[in-house]
N, C-alpha and C. Protein backbone atom coordinates (compact mmCIF):
# COMPACT_ATOMS: atom_id res chain seq x y z
N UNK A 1 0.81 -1.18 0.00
CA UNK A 1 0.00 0.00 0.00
C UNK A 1 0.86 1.26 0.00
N UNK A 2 1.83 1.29 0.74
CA UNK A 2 3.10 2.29 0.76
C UNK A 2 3.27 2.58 -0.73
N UNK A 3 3.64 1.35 -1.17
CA UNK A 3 4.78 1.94 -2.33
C UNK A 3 3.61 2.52 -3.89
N UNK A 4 2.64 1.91 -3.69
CA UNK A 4 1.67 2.16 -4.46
C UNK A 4 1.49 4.17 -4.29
N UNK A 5 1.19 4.51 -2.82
CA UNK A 5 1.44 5.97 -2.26
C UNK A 5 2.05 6.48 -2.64
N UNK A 6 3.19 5.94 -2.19
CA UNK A 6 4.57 6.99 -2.87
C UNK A 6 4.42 7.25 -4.65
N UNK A 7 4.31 5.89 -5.47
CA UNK A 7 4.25 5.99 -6.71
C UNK A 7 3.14 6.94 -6.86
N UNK A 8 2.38 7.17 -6.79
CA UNK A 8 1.31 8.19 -6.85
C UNK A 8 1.41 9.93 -6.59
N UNK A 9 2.39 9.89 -5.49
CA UNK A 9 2.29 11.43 -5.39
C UNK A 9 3.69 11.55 -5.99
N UNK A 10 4.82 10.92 -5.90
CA UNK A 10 6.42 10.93 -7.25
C UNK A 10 5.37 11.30 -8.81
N UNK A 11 4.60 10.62 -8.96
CA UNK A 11 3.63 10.72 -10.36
C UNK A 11 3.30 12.02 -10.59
N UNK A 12 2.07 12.52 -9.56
CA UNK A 12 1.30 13.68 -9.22
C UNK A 12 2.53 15.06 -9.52
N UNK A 13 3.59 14.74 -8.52
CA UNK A 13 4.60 15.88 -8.38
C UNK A 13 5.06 16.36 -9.70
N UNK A 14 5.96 15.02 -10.71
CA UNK A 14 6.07 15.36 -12.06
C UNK A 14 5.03 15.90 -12.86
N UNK A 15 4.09 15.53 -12.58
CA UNK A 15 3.00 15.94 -13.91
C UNK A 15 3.03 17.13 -13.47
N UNK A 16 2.30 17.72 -12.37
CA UNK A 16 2.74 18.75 -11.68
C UNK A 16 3.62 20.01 -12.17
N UNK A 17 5.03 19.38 -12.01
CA UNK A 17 6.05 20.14 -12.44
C UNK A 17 5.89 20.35 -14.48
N UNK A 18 5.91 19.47 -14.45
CA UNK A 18 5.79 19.25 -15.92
C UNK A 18 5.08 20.37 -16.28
N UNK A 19 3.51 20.30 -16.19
CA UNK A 19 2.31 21.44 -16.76
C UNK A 19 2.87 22.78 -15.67
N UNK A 20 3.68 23.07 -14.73
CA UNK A 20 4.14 24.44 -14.68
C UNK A 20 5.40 24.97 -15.39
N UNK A 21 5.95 24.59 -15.99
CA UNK A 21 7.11 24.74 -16.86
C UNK A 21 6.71 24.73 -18.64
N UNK A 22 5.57 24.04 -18.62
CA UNK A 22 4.86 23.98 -20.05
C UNK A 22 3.69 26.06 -19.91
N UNK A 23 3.68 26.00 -18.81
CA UNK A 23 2.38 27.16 -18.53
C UNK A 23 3.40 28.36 -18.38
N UNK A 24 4.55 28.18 -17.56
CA UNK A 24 5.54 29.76 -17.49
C UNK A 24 7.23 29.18 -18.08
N UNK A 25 6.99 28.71 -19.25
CA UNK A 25 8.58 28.58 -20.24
C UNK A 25 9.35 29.73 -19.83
N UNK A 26 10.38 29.16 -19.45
CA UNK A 26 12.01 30.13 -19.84
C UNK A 26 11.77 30.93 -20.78
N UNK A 27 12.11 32.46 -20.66
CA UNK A 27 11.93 33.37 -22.04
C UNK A 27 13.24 33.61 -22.30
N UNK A 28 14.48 33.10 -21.90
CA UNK A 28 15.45 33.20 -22.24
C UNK A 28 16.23 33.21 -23.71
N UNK A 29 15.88 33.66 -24.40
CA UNK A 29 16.83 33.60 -26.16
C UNK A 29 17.88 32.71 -25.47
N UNK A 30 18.13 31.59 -26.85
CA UNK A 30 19.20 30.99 -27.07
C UNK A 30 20.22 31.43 -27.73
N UNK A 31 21.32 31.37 -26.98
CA UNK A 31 22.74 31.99 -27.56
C UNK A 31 24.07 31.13 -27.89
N UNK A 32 24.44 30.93 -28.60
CA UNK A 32 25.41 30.02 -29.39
C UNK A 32 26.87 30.99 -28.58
N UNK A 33 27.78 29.88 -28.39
CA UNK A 33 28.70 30.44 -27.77
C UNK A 33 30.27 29.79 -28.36
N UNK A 34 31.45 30.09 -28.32
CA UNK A 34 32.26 29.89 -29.70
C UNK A 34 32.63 28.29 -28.31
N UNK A 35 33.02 27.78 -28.94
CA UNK A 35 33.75 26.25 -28.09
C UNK A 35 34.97 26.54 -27.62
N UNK A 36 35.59 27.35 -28.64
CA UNK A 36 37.34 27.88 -28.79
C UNK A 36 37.28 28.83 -28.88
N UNK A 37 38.90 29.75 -28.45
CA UNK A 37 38.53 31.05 -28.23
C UNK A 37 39.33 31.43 -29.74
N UNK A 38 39.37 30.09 -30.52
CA UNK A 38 40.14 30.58 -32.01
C UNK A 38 38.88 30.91 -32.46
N UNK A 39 37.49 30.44 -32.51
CA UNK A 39 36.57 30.51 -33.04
C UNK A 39 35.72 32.09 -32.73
N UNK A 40 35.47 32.45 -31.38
CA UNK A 40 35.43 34.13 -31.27
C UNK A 40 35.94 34.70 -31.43
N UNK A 41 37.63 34.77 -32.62
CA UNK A 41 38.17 35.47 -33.78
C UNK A 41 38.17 35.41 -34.77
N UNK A 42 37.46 34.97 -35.22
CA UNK A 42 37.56 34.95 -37.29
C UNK A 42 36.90 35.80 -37.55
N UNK A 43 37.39 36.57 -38.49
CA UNK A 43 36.73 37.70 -39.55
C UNK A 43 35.91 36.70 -40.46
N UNK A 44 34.59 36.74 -40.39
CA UNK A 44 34.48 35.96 -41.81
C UNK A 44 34.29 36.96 -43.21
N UNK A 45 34.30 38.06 -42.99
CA UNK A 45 34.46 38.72 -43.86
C UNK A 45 35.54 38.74 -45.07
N UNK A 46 36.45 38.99 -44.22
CA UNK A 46 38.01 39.10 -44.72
C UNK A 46 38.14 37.46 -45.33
N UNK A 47 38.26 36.62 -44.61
CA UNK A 47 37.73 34.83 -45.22
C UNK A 47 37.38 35.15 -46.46
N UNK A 48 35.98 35.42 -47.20
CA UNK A 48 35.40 35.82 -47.82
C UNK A 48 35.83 36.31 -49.20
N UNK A 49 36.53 37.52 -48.75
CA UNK A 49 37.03 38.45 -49.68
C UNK A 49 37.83 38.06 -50.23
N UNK A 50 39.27 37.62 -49.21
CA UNK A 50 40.42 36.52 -49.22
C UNK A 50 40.55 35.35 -50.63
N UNK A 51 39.17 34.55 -50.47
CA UNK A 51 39.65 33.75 -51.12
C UNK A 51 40.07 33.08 -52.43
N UNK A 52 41.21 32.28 -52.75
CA UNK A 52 41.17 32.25 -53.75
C UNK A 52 41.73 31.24 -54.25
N UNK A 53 41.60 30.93 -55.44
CA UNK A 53 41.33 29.67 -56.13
C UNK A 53 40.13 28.61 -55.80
N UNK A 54 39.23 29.00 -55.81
CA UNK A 54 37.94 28.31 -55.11
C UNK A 54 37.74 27.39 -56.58
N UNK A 55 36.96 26.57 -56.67
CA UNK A 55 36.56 25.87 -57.73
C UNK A 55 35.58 26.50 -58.51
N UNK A 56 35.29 26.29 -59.80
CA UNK A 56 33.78 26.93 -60.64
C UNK A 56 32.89 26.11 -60.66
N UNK A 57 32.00 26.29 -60.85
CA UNK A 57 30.89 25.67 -61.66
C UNK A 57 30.52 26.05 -62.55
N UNK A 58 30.28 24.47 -63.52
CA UNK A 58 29.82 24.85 -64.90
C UNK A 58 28.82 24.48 -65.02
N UNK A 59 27.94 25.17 -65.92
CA UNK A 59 26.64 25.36 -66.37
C UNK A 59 26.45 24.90 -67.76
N UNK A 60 25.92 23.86 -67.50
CA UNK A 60 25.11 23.12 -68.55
C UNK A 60 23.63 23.37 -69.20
N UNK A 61 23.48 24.43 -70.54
CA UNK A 61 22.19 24.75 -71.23
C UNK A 61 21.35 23.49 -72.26
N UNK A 62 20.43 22.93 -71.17
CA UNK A 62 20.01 21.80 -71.75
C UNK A 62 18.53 22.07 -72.62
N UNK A 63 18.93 23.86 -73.18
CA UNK A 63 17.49 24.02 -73.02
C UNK A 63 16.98 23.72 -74.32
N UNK A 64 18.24 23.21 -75.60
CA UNK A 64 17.83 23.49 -77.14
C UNK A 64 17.71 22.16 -77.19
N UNK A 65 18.44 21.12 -75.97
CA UNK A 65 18.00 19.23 -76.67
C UNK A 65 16.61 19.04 -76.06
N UNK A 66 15.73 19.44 -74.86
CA UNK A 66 14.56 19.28 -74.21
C UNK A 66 13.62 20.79 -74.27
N UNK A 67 12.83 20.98 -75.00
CA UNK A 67 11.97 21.81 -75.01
C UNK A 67 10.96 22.09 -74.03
N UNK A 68 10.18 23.35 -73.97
CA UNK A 68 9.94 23.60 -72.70
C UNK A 68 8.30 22.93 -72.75
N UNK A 69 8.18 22.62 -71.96
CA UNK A 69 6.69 22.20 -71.79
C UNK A 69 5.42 23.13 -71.91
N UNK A 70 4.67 22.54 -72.71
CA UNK A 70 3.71 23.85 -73.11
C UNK A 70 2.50 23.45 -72.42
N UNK A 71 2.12 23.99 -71.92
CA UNK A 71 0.65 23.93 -70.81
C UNK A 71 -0.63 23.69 -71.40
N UNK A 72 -1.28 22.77 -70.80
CA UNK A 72 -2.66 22.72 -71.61
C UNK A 72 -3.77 23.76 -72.07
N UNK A 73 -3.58 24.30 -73.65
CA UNK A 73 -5.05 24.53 -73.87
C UNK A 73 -3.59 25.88 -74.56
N UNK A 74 -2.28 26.45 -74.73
CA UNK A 74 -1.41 27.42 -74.79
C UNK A 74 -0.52 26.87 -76.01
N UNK A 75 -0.26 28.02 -76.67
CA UNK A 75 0.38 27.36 -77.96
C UNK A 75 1.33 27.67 -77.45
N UNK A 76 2.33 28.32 -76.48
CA UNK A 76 3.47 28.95 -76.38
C UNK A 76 3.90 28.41 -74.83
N UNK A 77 5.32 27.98 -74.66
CA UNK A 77 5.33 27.33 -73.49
C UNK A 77 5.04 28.01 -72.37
N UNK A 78 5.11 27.79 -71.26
CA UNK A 78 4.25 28.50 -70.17
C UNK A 78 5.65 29.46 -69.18
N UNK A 79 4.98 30.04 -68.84
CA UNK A 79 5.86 31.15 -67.89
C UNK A 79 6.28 30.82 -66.62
C-alpha cells in the first residue's frame, strides 16, 4: 500500500512540475557560444574576400535538346 502511495504522489509531483514549466517557459533567447577562443576570432568577412582559387561551376544549357513544356489549352510554353 506504501509503495503504491509513494508511486502516486512521485507521479502527481512530475505531472505537476511538468504542466508548470509547459504554462511559465524560460523566455530566455538561445545563444550560441564559440567552443574555442580561435573561433570568437575569425573575420568571416576578410575569409570571404580573401579567397582564392575556389573551384567553378559549370553550367550546362540543356534548353535546345529538351523543349519547354507547353501547358494545356497554350500554344506557347508557359511562364
Amino acid at each position: 500500500m506504501r509503495k503504491t502511495t509513494f508511486a502516486a504522489i512521485a507521479a502527481g509531483a512530475l505531472i505537476l512540475v511538468g504542466i508548470v514549466e509547459w504554462v511559465y517557459p524560460s523566455h530566455r533567447p538561445l545563444e550560441a557560444k564559440p567552443s574555442t577562443s580561435i573561433e570568437a576570432h575569425i573575420d568571416t568577412f576578410s575569409v570571404m574576400s580573401t579567397a582564392k582559387d575556389l573551384p567553378t561551376e559549370e553550367f550546362q544549357d540543356f534548353s535546345l535538346v529538351f523543349p519547354a513544356p507547353v501547358a494545356e489549352g497554350r500554344s506557347s510554353p508557359a511562364p
